[in-house]
Protein backbone atom coordinates (compact mmCIF):
# COMPACT_ATOMS: atom_id res chain seq x y z
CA UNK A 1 0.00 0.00 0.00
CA UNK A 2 1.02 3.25 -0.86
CA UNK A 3 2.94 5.00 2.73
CA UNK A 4 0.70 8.36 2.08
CA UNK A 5 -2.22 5.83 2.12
CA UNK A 6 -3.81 5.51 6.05
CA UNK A 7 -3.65 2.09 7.02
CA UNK A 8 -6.14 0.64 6.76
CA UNK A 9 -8.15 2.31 4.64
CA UNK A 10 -11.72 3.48 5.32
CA UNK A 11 -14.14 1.86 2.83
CA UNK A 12 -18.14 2.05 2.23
CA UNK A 13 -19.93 0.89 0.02
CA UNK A 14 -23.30 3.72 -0.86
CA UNK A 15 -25.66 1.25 -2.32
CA UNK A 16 -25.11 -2.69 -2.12
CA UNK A 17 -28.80 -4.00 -1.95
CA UNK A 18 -29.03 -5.09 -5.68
CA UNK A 19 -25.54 -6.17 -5.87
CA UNK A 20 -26.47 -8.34 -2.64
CA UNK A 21 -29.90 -8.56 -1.22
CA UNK A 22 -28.25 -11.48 0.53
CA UNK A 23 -27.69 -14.17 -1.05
CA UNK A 24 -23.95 -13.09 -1.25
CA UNK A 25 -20.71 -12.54 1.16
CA UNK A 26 -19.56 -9.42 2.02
CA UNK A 27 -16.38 -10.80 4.06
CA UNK A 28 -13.59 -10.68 1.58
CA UNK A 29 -14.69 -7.15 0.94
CA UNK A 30 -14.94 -6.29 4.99
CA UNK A 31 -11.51 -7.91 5.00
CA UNK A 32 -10.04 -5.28 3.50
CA UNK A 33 -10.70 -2.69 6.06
CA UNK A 34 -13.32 -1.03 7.77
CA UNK A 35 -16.40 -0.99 5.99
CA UNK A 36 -19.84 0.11 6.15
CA UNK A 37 -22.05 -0.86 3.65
CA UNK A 38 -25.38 0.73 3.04
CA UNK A 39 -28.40 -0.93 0.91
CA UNK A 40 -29.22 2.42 -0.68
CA UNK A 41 -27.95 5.93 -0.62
CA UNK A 42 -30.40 9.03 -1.37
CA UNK A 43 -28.15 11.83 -3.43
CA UNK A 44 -28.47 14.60 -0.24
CA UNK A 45 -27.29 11.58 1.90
CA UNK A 46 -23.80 10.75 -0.23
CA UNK A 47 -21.66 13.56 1.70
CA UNK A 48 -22.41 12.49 5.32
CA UNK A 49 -22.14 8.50 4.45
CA UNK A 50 -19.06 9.03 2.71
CA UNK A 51 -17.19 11.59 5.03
CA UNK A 52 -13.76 10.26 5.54
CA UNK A 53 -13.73 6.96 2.96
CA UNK A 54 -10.76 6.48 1.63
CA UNK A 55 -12.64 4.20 -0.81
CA UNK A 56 -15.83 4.37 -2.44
CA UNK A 57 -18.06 1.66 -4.20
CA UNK A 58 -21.42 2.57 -5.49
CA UNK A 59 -23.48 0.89 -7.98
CA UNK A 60 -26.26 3.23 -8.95
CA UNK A 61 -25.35 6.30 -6.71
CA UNK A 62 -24.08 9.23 -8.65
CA UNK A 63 -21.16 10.53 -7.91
CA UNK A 64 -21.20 14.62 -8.88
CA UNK A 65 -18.22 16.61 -9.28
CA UNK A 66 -19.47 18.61 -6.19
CA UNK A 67 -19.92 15.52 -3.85
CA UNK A 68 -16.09 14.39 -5.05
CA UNK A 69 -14.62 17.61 -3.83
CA UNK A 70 -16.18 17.67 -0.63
CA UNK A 71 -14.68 14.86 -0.22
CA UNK A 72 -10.68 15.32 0.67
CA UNK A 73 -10.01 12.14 1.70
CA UNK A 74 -11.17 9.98 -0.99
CA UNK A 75 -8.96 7.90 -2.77
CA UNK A 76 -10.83 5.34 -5.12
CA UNK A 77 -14.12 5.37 -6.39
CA UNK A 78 -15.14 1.64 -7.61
CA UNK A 79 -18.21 0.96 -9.41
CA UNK A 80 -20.43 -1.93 -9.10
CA UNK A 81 -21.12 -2.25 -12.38
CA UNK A 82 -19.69 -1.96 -16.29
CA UNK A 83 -21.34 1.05 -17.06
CA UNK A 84 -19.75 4.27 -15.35
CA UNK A 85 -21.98 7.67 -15.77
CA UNK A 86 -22.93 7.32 -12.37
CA UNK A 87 -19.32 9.41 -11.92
CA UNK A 88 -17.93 12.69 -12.77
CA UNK A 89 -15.03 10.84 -14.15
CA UNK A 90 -13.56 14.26 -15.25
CA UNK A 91 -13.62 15.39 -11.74
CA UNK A 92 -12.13 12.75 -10.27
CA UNK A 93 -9.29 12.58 -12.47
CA UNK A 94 -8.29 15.63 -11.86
CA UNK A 95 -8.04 14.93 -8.33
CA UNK A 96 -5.96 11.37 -9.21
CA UNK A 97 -8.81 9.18 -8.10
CA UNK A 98 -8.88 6.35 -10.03
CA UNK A 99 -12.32 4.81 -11.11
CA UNK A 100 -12.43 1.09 -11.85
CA UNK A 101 -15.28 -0.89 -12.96
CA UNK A 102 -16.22 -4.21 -13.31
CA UNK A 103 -16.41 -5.35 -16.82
CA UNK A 104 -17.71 -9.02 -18.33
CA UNK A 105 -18.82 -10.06 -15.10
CA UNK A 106 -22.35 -10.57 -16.84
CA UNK A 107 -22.08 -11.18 -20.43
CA UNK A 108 -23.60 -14.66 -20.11
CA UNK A 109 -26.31 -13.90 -17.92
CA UNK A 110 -27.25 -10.78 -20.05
CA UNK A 111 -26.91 -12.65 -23.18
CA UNK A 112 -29.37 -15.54 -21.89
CA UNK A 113 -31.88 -12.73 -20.84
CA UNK A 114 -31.26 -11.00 -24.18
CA UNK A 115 -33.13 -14.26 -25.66
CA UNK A 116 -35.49 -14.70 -22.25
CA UNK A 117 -37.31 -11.77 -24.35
CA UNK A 118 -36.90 -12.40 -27.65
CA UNK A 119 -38.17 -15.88 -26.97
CA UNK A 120 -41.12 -14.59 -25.45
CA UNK A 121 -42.08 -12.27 -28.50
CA UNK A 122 -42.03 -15.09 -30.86
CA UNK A 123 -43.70 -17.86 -29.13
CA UNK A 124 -45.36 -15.75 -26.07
CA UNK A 125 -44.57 -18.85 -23.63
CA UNK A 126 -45.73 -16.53 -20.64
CA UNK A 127 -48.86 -15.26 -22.05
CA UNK A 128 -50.30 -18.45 -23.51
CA UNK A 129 -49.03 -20.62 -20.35
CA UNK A 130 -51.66 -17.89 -18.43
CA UNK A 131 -54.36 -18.49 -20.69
CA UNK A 132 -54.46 -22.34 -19.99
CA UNK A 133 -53.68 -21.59 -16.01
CA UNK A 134 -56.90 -19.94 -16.57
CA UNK A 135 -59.07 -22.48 -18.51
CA UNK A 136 -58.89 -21.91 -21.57
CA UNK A 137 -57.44 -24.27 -23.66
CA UNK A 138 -59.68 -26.73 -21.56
CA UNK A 139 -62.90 -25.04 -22.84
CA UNK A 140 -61.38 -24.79 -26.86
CA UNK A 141 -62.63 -26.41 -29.22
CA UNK A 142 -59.25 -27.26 -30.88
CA UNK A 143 -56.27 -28.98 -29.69
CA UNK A 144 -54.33 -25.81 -29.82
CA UNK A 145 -54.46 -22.38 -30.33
CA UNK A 146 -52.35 -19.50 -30.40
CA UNK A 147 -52.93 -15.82 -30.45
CA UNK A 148 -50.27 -14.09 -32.04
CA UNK A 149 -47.77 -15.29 -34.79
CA UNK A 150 -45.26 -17.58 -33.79
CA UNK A 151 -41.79 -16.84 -35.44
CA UNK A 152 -38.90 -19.35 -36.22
CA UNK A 153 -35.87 -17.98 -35.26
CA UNK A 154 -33.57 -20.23 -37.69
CA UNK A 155 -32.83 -18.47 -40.65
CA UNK A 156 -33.14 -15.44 -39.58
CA UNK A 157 -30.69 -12.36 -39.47
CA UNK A 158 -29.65 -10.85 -35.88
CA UNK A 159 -27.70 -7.60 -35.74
CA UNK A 160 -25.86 -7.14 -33.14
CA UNK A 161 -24.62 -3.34 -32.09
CA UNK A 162 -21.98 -3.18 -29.93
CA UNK A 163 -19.79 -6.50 -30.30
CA UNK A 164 -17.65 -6.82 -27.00
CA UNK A 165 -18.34 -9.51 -24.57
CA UNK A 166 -22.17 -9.55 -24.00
CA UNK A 167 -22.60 -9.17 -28.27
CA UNK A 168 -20.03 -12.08 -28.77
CA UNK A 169 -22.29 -14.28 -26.17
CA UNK A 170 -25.55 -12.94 -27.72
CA UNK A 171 -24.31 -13.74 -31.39
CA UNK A 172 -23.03 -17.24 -30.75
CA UNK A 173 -26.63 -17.95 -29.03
CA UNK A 174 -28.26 -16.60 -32.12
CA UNK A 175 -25.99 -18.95 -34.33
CA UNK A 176 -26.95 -22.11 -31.91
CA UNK A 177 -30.39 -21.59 -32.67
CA UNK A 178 -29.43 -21.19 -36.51
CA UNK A 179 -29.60 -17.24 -36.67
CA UNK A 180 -27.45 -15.44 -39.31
CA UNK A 181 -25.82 -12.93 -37.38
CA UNK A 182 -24.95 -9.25 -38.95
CA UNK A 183 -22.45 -7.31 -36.41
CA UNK A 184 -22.07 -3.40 -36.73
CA UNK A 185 -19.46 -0.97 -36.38
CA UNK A 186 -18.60 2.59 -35.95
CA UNK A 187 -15.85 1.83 -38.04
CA UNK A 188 -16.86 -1.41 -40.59
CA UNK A 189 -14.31 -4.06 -41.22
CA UNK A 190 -14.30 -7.30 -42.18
CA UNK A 191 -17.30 -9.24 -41.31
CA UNK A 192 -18.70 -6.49 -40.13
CA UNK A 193 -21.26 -3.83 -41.36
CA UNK A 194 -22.29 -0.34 -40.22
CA UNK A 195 -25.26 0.60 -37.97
CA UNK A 196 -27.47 1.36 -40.59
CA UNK A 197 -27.30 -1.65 -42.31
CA UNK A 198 -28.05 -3.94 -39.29
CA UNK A 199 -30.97 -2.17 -39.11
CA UNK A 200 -32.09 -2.45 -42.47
CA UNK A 201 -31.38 -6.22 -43.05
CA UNK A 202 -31.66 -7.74 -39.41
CA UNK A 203 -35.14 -9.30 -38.85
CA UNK A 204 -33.87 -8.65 -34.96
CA UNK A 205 -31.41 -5.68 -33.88
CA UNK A 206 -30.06 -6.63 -30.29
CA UNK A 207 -28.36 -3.66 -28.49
CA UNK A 208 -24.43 -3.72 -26.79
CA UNK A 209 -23.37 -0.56 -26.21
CA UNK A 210 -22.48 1.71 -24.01
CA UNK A 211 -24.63 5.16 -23.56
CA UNK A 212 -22.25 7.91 -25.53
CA UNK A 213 -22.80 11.39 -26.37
CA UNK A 214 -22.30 9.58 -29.67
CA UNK A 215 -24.83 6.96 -29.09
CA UNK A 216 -27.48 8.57 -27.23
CA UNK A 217 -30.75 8.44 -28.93
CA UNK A 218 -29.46 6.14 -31.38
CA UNK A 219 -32.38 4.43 -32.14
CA UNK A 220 -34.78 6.72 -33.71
CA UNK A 221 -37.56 7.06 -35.25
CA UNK A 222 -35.84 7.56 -38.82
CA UNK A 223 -33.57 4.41 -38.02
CA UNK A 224 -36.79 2.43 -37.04
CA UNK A 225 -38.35 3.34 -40.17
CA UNK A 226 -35.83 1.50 -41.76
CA UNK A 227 -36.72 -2.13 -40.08
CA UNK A 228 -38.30 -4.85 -41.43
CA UNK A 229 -41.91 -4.31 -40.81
CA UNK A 230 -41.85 -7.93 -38.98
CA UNK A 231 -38.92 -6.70 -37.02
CA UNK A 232 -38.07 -6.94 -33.29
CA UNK A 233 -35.61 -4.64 -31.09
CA UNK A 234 -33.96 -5.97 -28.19
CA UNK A 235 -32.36 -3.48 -25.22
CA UNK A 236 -30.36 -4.98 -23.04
CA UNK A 237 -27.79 -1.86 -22.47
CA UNK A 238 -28.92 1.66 -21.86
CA UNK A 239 -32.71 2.75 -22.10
CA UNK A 240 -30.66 6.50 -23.00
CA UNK A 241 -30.21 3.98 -26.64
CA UNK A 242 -33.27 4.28 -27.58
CA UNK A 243 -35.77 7.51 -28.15
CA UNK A 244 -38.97 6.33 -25.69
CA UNK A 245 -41.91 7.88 -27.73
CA UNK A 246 -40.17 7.30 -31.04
CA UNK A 247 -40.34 3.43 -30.36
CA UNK A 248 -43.87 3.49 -29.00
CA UNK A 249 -45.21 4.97 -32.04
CA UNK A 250 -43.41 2.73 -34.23
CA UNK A 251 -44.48 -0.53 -31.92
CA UNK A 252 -48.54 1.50 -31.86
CA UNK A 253 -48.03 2.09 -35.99
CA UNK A 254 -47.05 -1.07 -36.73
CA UNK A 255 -43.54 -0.50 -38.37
CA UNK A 256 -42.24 -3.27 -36.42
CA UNK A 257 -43.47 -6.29 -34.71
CA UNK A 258 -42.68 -5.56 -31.07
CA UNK A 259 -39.51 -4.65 -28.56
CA UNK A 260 -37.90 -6.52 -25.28
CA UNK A 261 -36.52 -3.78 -22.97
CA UNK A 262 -34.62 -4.59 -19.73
CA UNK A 263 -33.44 -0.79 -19.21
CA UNK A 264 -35.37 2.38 -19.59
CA UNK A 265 -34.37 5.90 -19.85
CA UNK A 266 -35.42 6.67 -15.99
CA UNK A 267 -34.74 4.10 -13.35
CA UNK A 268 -37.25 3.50 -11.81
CA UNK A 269 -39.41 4.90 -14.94
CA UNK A 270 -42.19 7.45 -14.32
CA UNK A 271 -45.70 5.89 -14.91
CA UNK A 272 -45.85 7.80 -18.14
CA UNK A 273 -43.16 6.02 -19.72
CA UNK A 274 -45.05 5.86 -23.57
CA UNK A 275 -43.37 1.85 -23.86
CA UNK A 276 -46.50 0.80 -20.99
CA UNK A 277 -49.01 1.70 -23.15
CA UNK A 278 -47.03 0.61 -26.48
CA UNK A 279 -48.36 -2.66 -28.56
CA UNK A 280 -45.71 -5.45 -28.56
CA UNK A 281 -43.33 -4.37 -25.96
CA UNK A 282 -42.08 -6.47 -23.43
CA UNK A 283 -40.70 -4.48 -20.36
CA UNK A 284 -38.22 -6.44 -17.29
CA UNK A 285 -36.68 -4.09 -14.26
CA UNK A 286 -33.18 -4.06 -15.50
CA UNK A 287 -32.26 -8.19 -14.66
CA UNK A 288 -30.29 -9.15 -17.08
CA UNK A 289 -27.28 -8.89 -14.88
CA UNK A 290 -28.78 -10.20 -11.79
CA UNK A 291 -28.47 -13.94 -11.90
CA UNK A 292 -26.76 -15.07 -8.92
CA UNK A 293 -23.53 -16.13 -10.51
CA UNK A 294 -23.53 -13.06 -12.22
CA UNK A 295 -23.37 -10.86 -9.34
CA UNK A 296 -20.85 -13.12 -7.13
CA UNK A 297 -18.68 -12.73 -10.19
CA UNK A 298 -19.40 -9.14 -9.79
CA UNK A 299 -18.67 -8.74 -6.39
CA UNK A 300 -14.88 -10.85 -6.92
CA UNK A 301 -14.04 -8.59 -9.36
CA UNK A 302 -15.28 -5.89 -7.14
CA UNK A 303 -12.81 -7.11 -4.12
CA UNK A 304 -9.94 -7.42 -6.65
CA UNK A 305 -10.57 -3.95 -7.94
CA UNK A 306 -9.95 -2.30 -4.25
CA UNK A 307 -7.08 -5.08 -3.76
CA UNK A 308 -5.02 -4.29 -6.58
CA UNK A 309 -5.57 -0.42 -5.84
CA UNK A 310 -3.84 -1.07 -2.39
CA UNK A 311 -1.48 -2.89 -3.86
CA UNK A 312 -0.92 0.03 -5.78
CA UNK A 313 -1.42 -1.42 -8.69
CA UNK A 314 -5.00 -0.69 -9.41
CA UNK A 315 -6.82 -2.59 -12.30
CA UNK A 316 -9.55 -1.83 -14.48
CA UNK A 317 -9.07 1.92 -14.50
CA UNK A 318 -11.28 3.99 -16.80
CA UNK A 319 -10.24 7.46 -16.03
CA UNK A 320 -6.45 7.22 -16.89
């Protein structure tokens, strides 16, 4: 550990619930040094429960610029998660506080859930397992009956956008099931195509990037008009992805066959959110990530993270 470092090291962690309702271990992390961990942090709390932490996990909890420079004695901010705009990143490097996060702790887990929804839009397992809880398929006529189209997912094209770890799970999924799989680029090489033509030639687009000034709002309602018409979208990543009321009306107008959402733009959304009311839209509360050997992988890397800073050799930095 670094000599200006205290020893040991003050650590809390702001919000821990989702990472670990309880089903986990804190001890390797508590190990490390004294440690409070709190479920959930409200933003006019983050000053007081963080006074004098050297280190600084949060999952969901933004970190402002202000809230980092009240705090002097911070040292490392880690984040419980891939995604990082939960920090001021620019503000903390400028006060040489590294920010680590965890990545690929989840890419099976969210791939899996990436065709939990798809699955359910073309053979609606949930809703017609309902209907015979309820009596009907005792009371039809038929021997079967279905009451939207049922779609065959071999042969088809999947696009995926974004291709790091949860894409490359999500295409080789598509490819067991016999999908032909499209992958897009910022910059196209081979094998790979640009944005708009995933969306133009993929029967389903599947999401896998990170929220950018560059990709915010990046699927529109110009870029849905482009879909097939028997189309489906898949959001596994960022609900900032994806312009709300732009893919209700498409999903309401018909220009394509329906969306699976795990994130939202607001979390927890608003009950105005235009996707409730929307035709064909499937809507989870951001699980993708949470199957238990998802988030013990999560919390390992987690514990590494803060080791390897006091080791001072901190890993997963993305602030350099």
């Amino acid at each position: 550990m670094p000599e200006a470092f205290p020893s040991p090291l003050k650590i809390v962690v702001l919000d821990g619930h989702t990472l670990n309702p309880g089903d986990l271990d804190w001890s390797p992390l508590t190990a490390l040094g004294p440690c409070t961990i709190h479920d959930r942090t409200a933003p006019d709390a983050v000053a007081e429960r963080a006074a004098g932490a050297q280190v600084l996990l949060t999952n969901k909890t933004a970190l402002t610029r202000g809230q980092i420079d009240a705090l002097p004695d911070l040292r490392y901010i880690g984040v419980l998660a891939t995604g990082y705009n939960v920090v001021d990143i620019a503000a903390a490097r400028e006060r040489e506080i590294p920010v680590c996060n965890v990545p690929g702790y989840g890419a099976q887990s969210v791939a899996q859930h990436v065709f939990a929804l798809l699955l359910e839009l073309t053979q609606r397992t949930g809703h017609h397992a309902e209907t015979v809880a309820e009596g009907r398929w005792g009371r039809n006529p038929d021997f079967c009956y279905w009451d939207f189209p049922l779609v065959e997912l071999h042969g088809r094209i999947l696009g995926i956008v974004g291709y790091g770890a949860i894409g490359r799970a999500a295409a080789e999924i598509g490819r067991a099931f016999g999908m032909k799989v499209l992958v897009a680029s910022r910059t196209p090489s081979d094998g790979q195509v640009s944005i708009d033509e995933v969306f133009a030639q993929a029967d389903v687009v599947s999401l896998h990037c990170p929220l950018t000034p560059e990709t915010d709002g990046l699927v529109n309602a110009g870029r849905l008009k482009t879909m097939r018409p028997g189309g489906f979208l898949i959001n596994t990543s960022r609900g900032g992805l994806v312009v709300e009321q732009d893919l209700a009306d498409a999903l309401n107008h018909g220009v394509i066959a329906g969306a699976g959402l795990d994130v939202l733009s607001v979390e927890p959304p608003p009950a105005d959110n235009p996707l409730f009311r929307a035709k064909n839209c499937l809507i989870t509360p951001h699980i993708a990530w949470a199957t238990q050997a998802s988030r013990q992988r999560l919390l390992d890397i987690a514990v590494e993270n803060v080791r390897a800073f006091l080791g001072g050799v901190p890993t997963h930095v993305i602030n350099h």
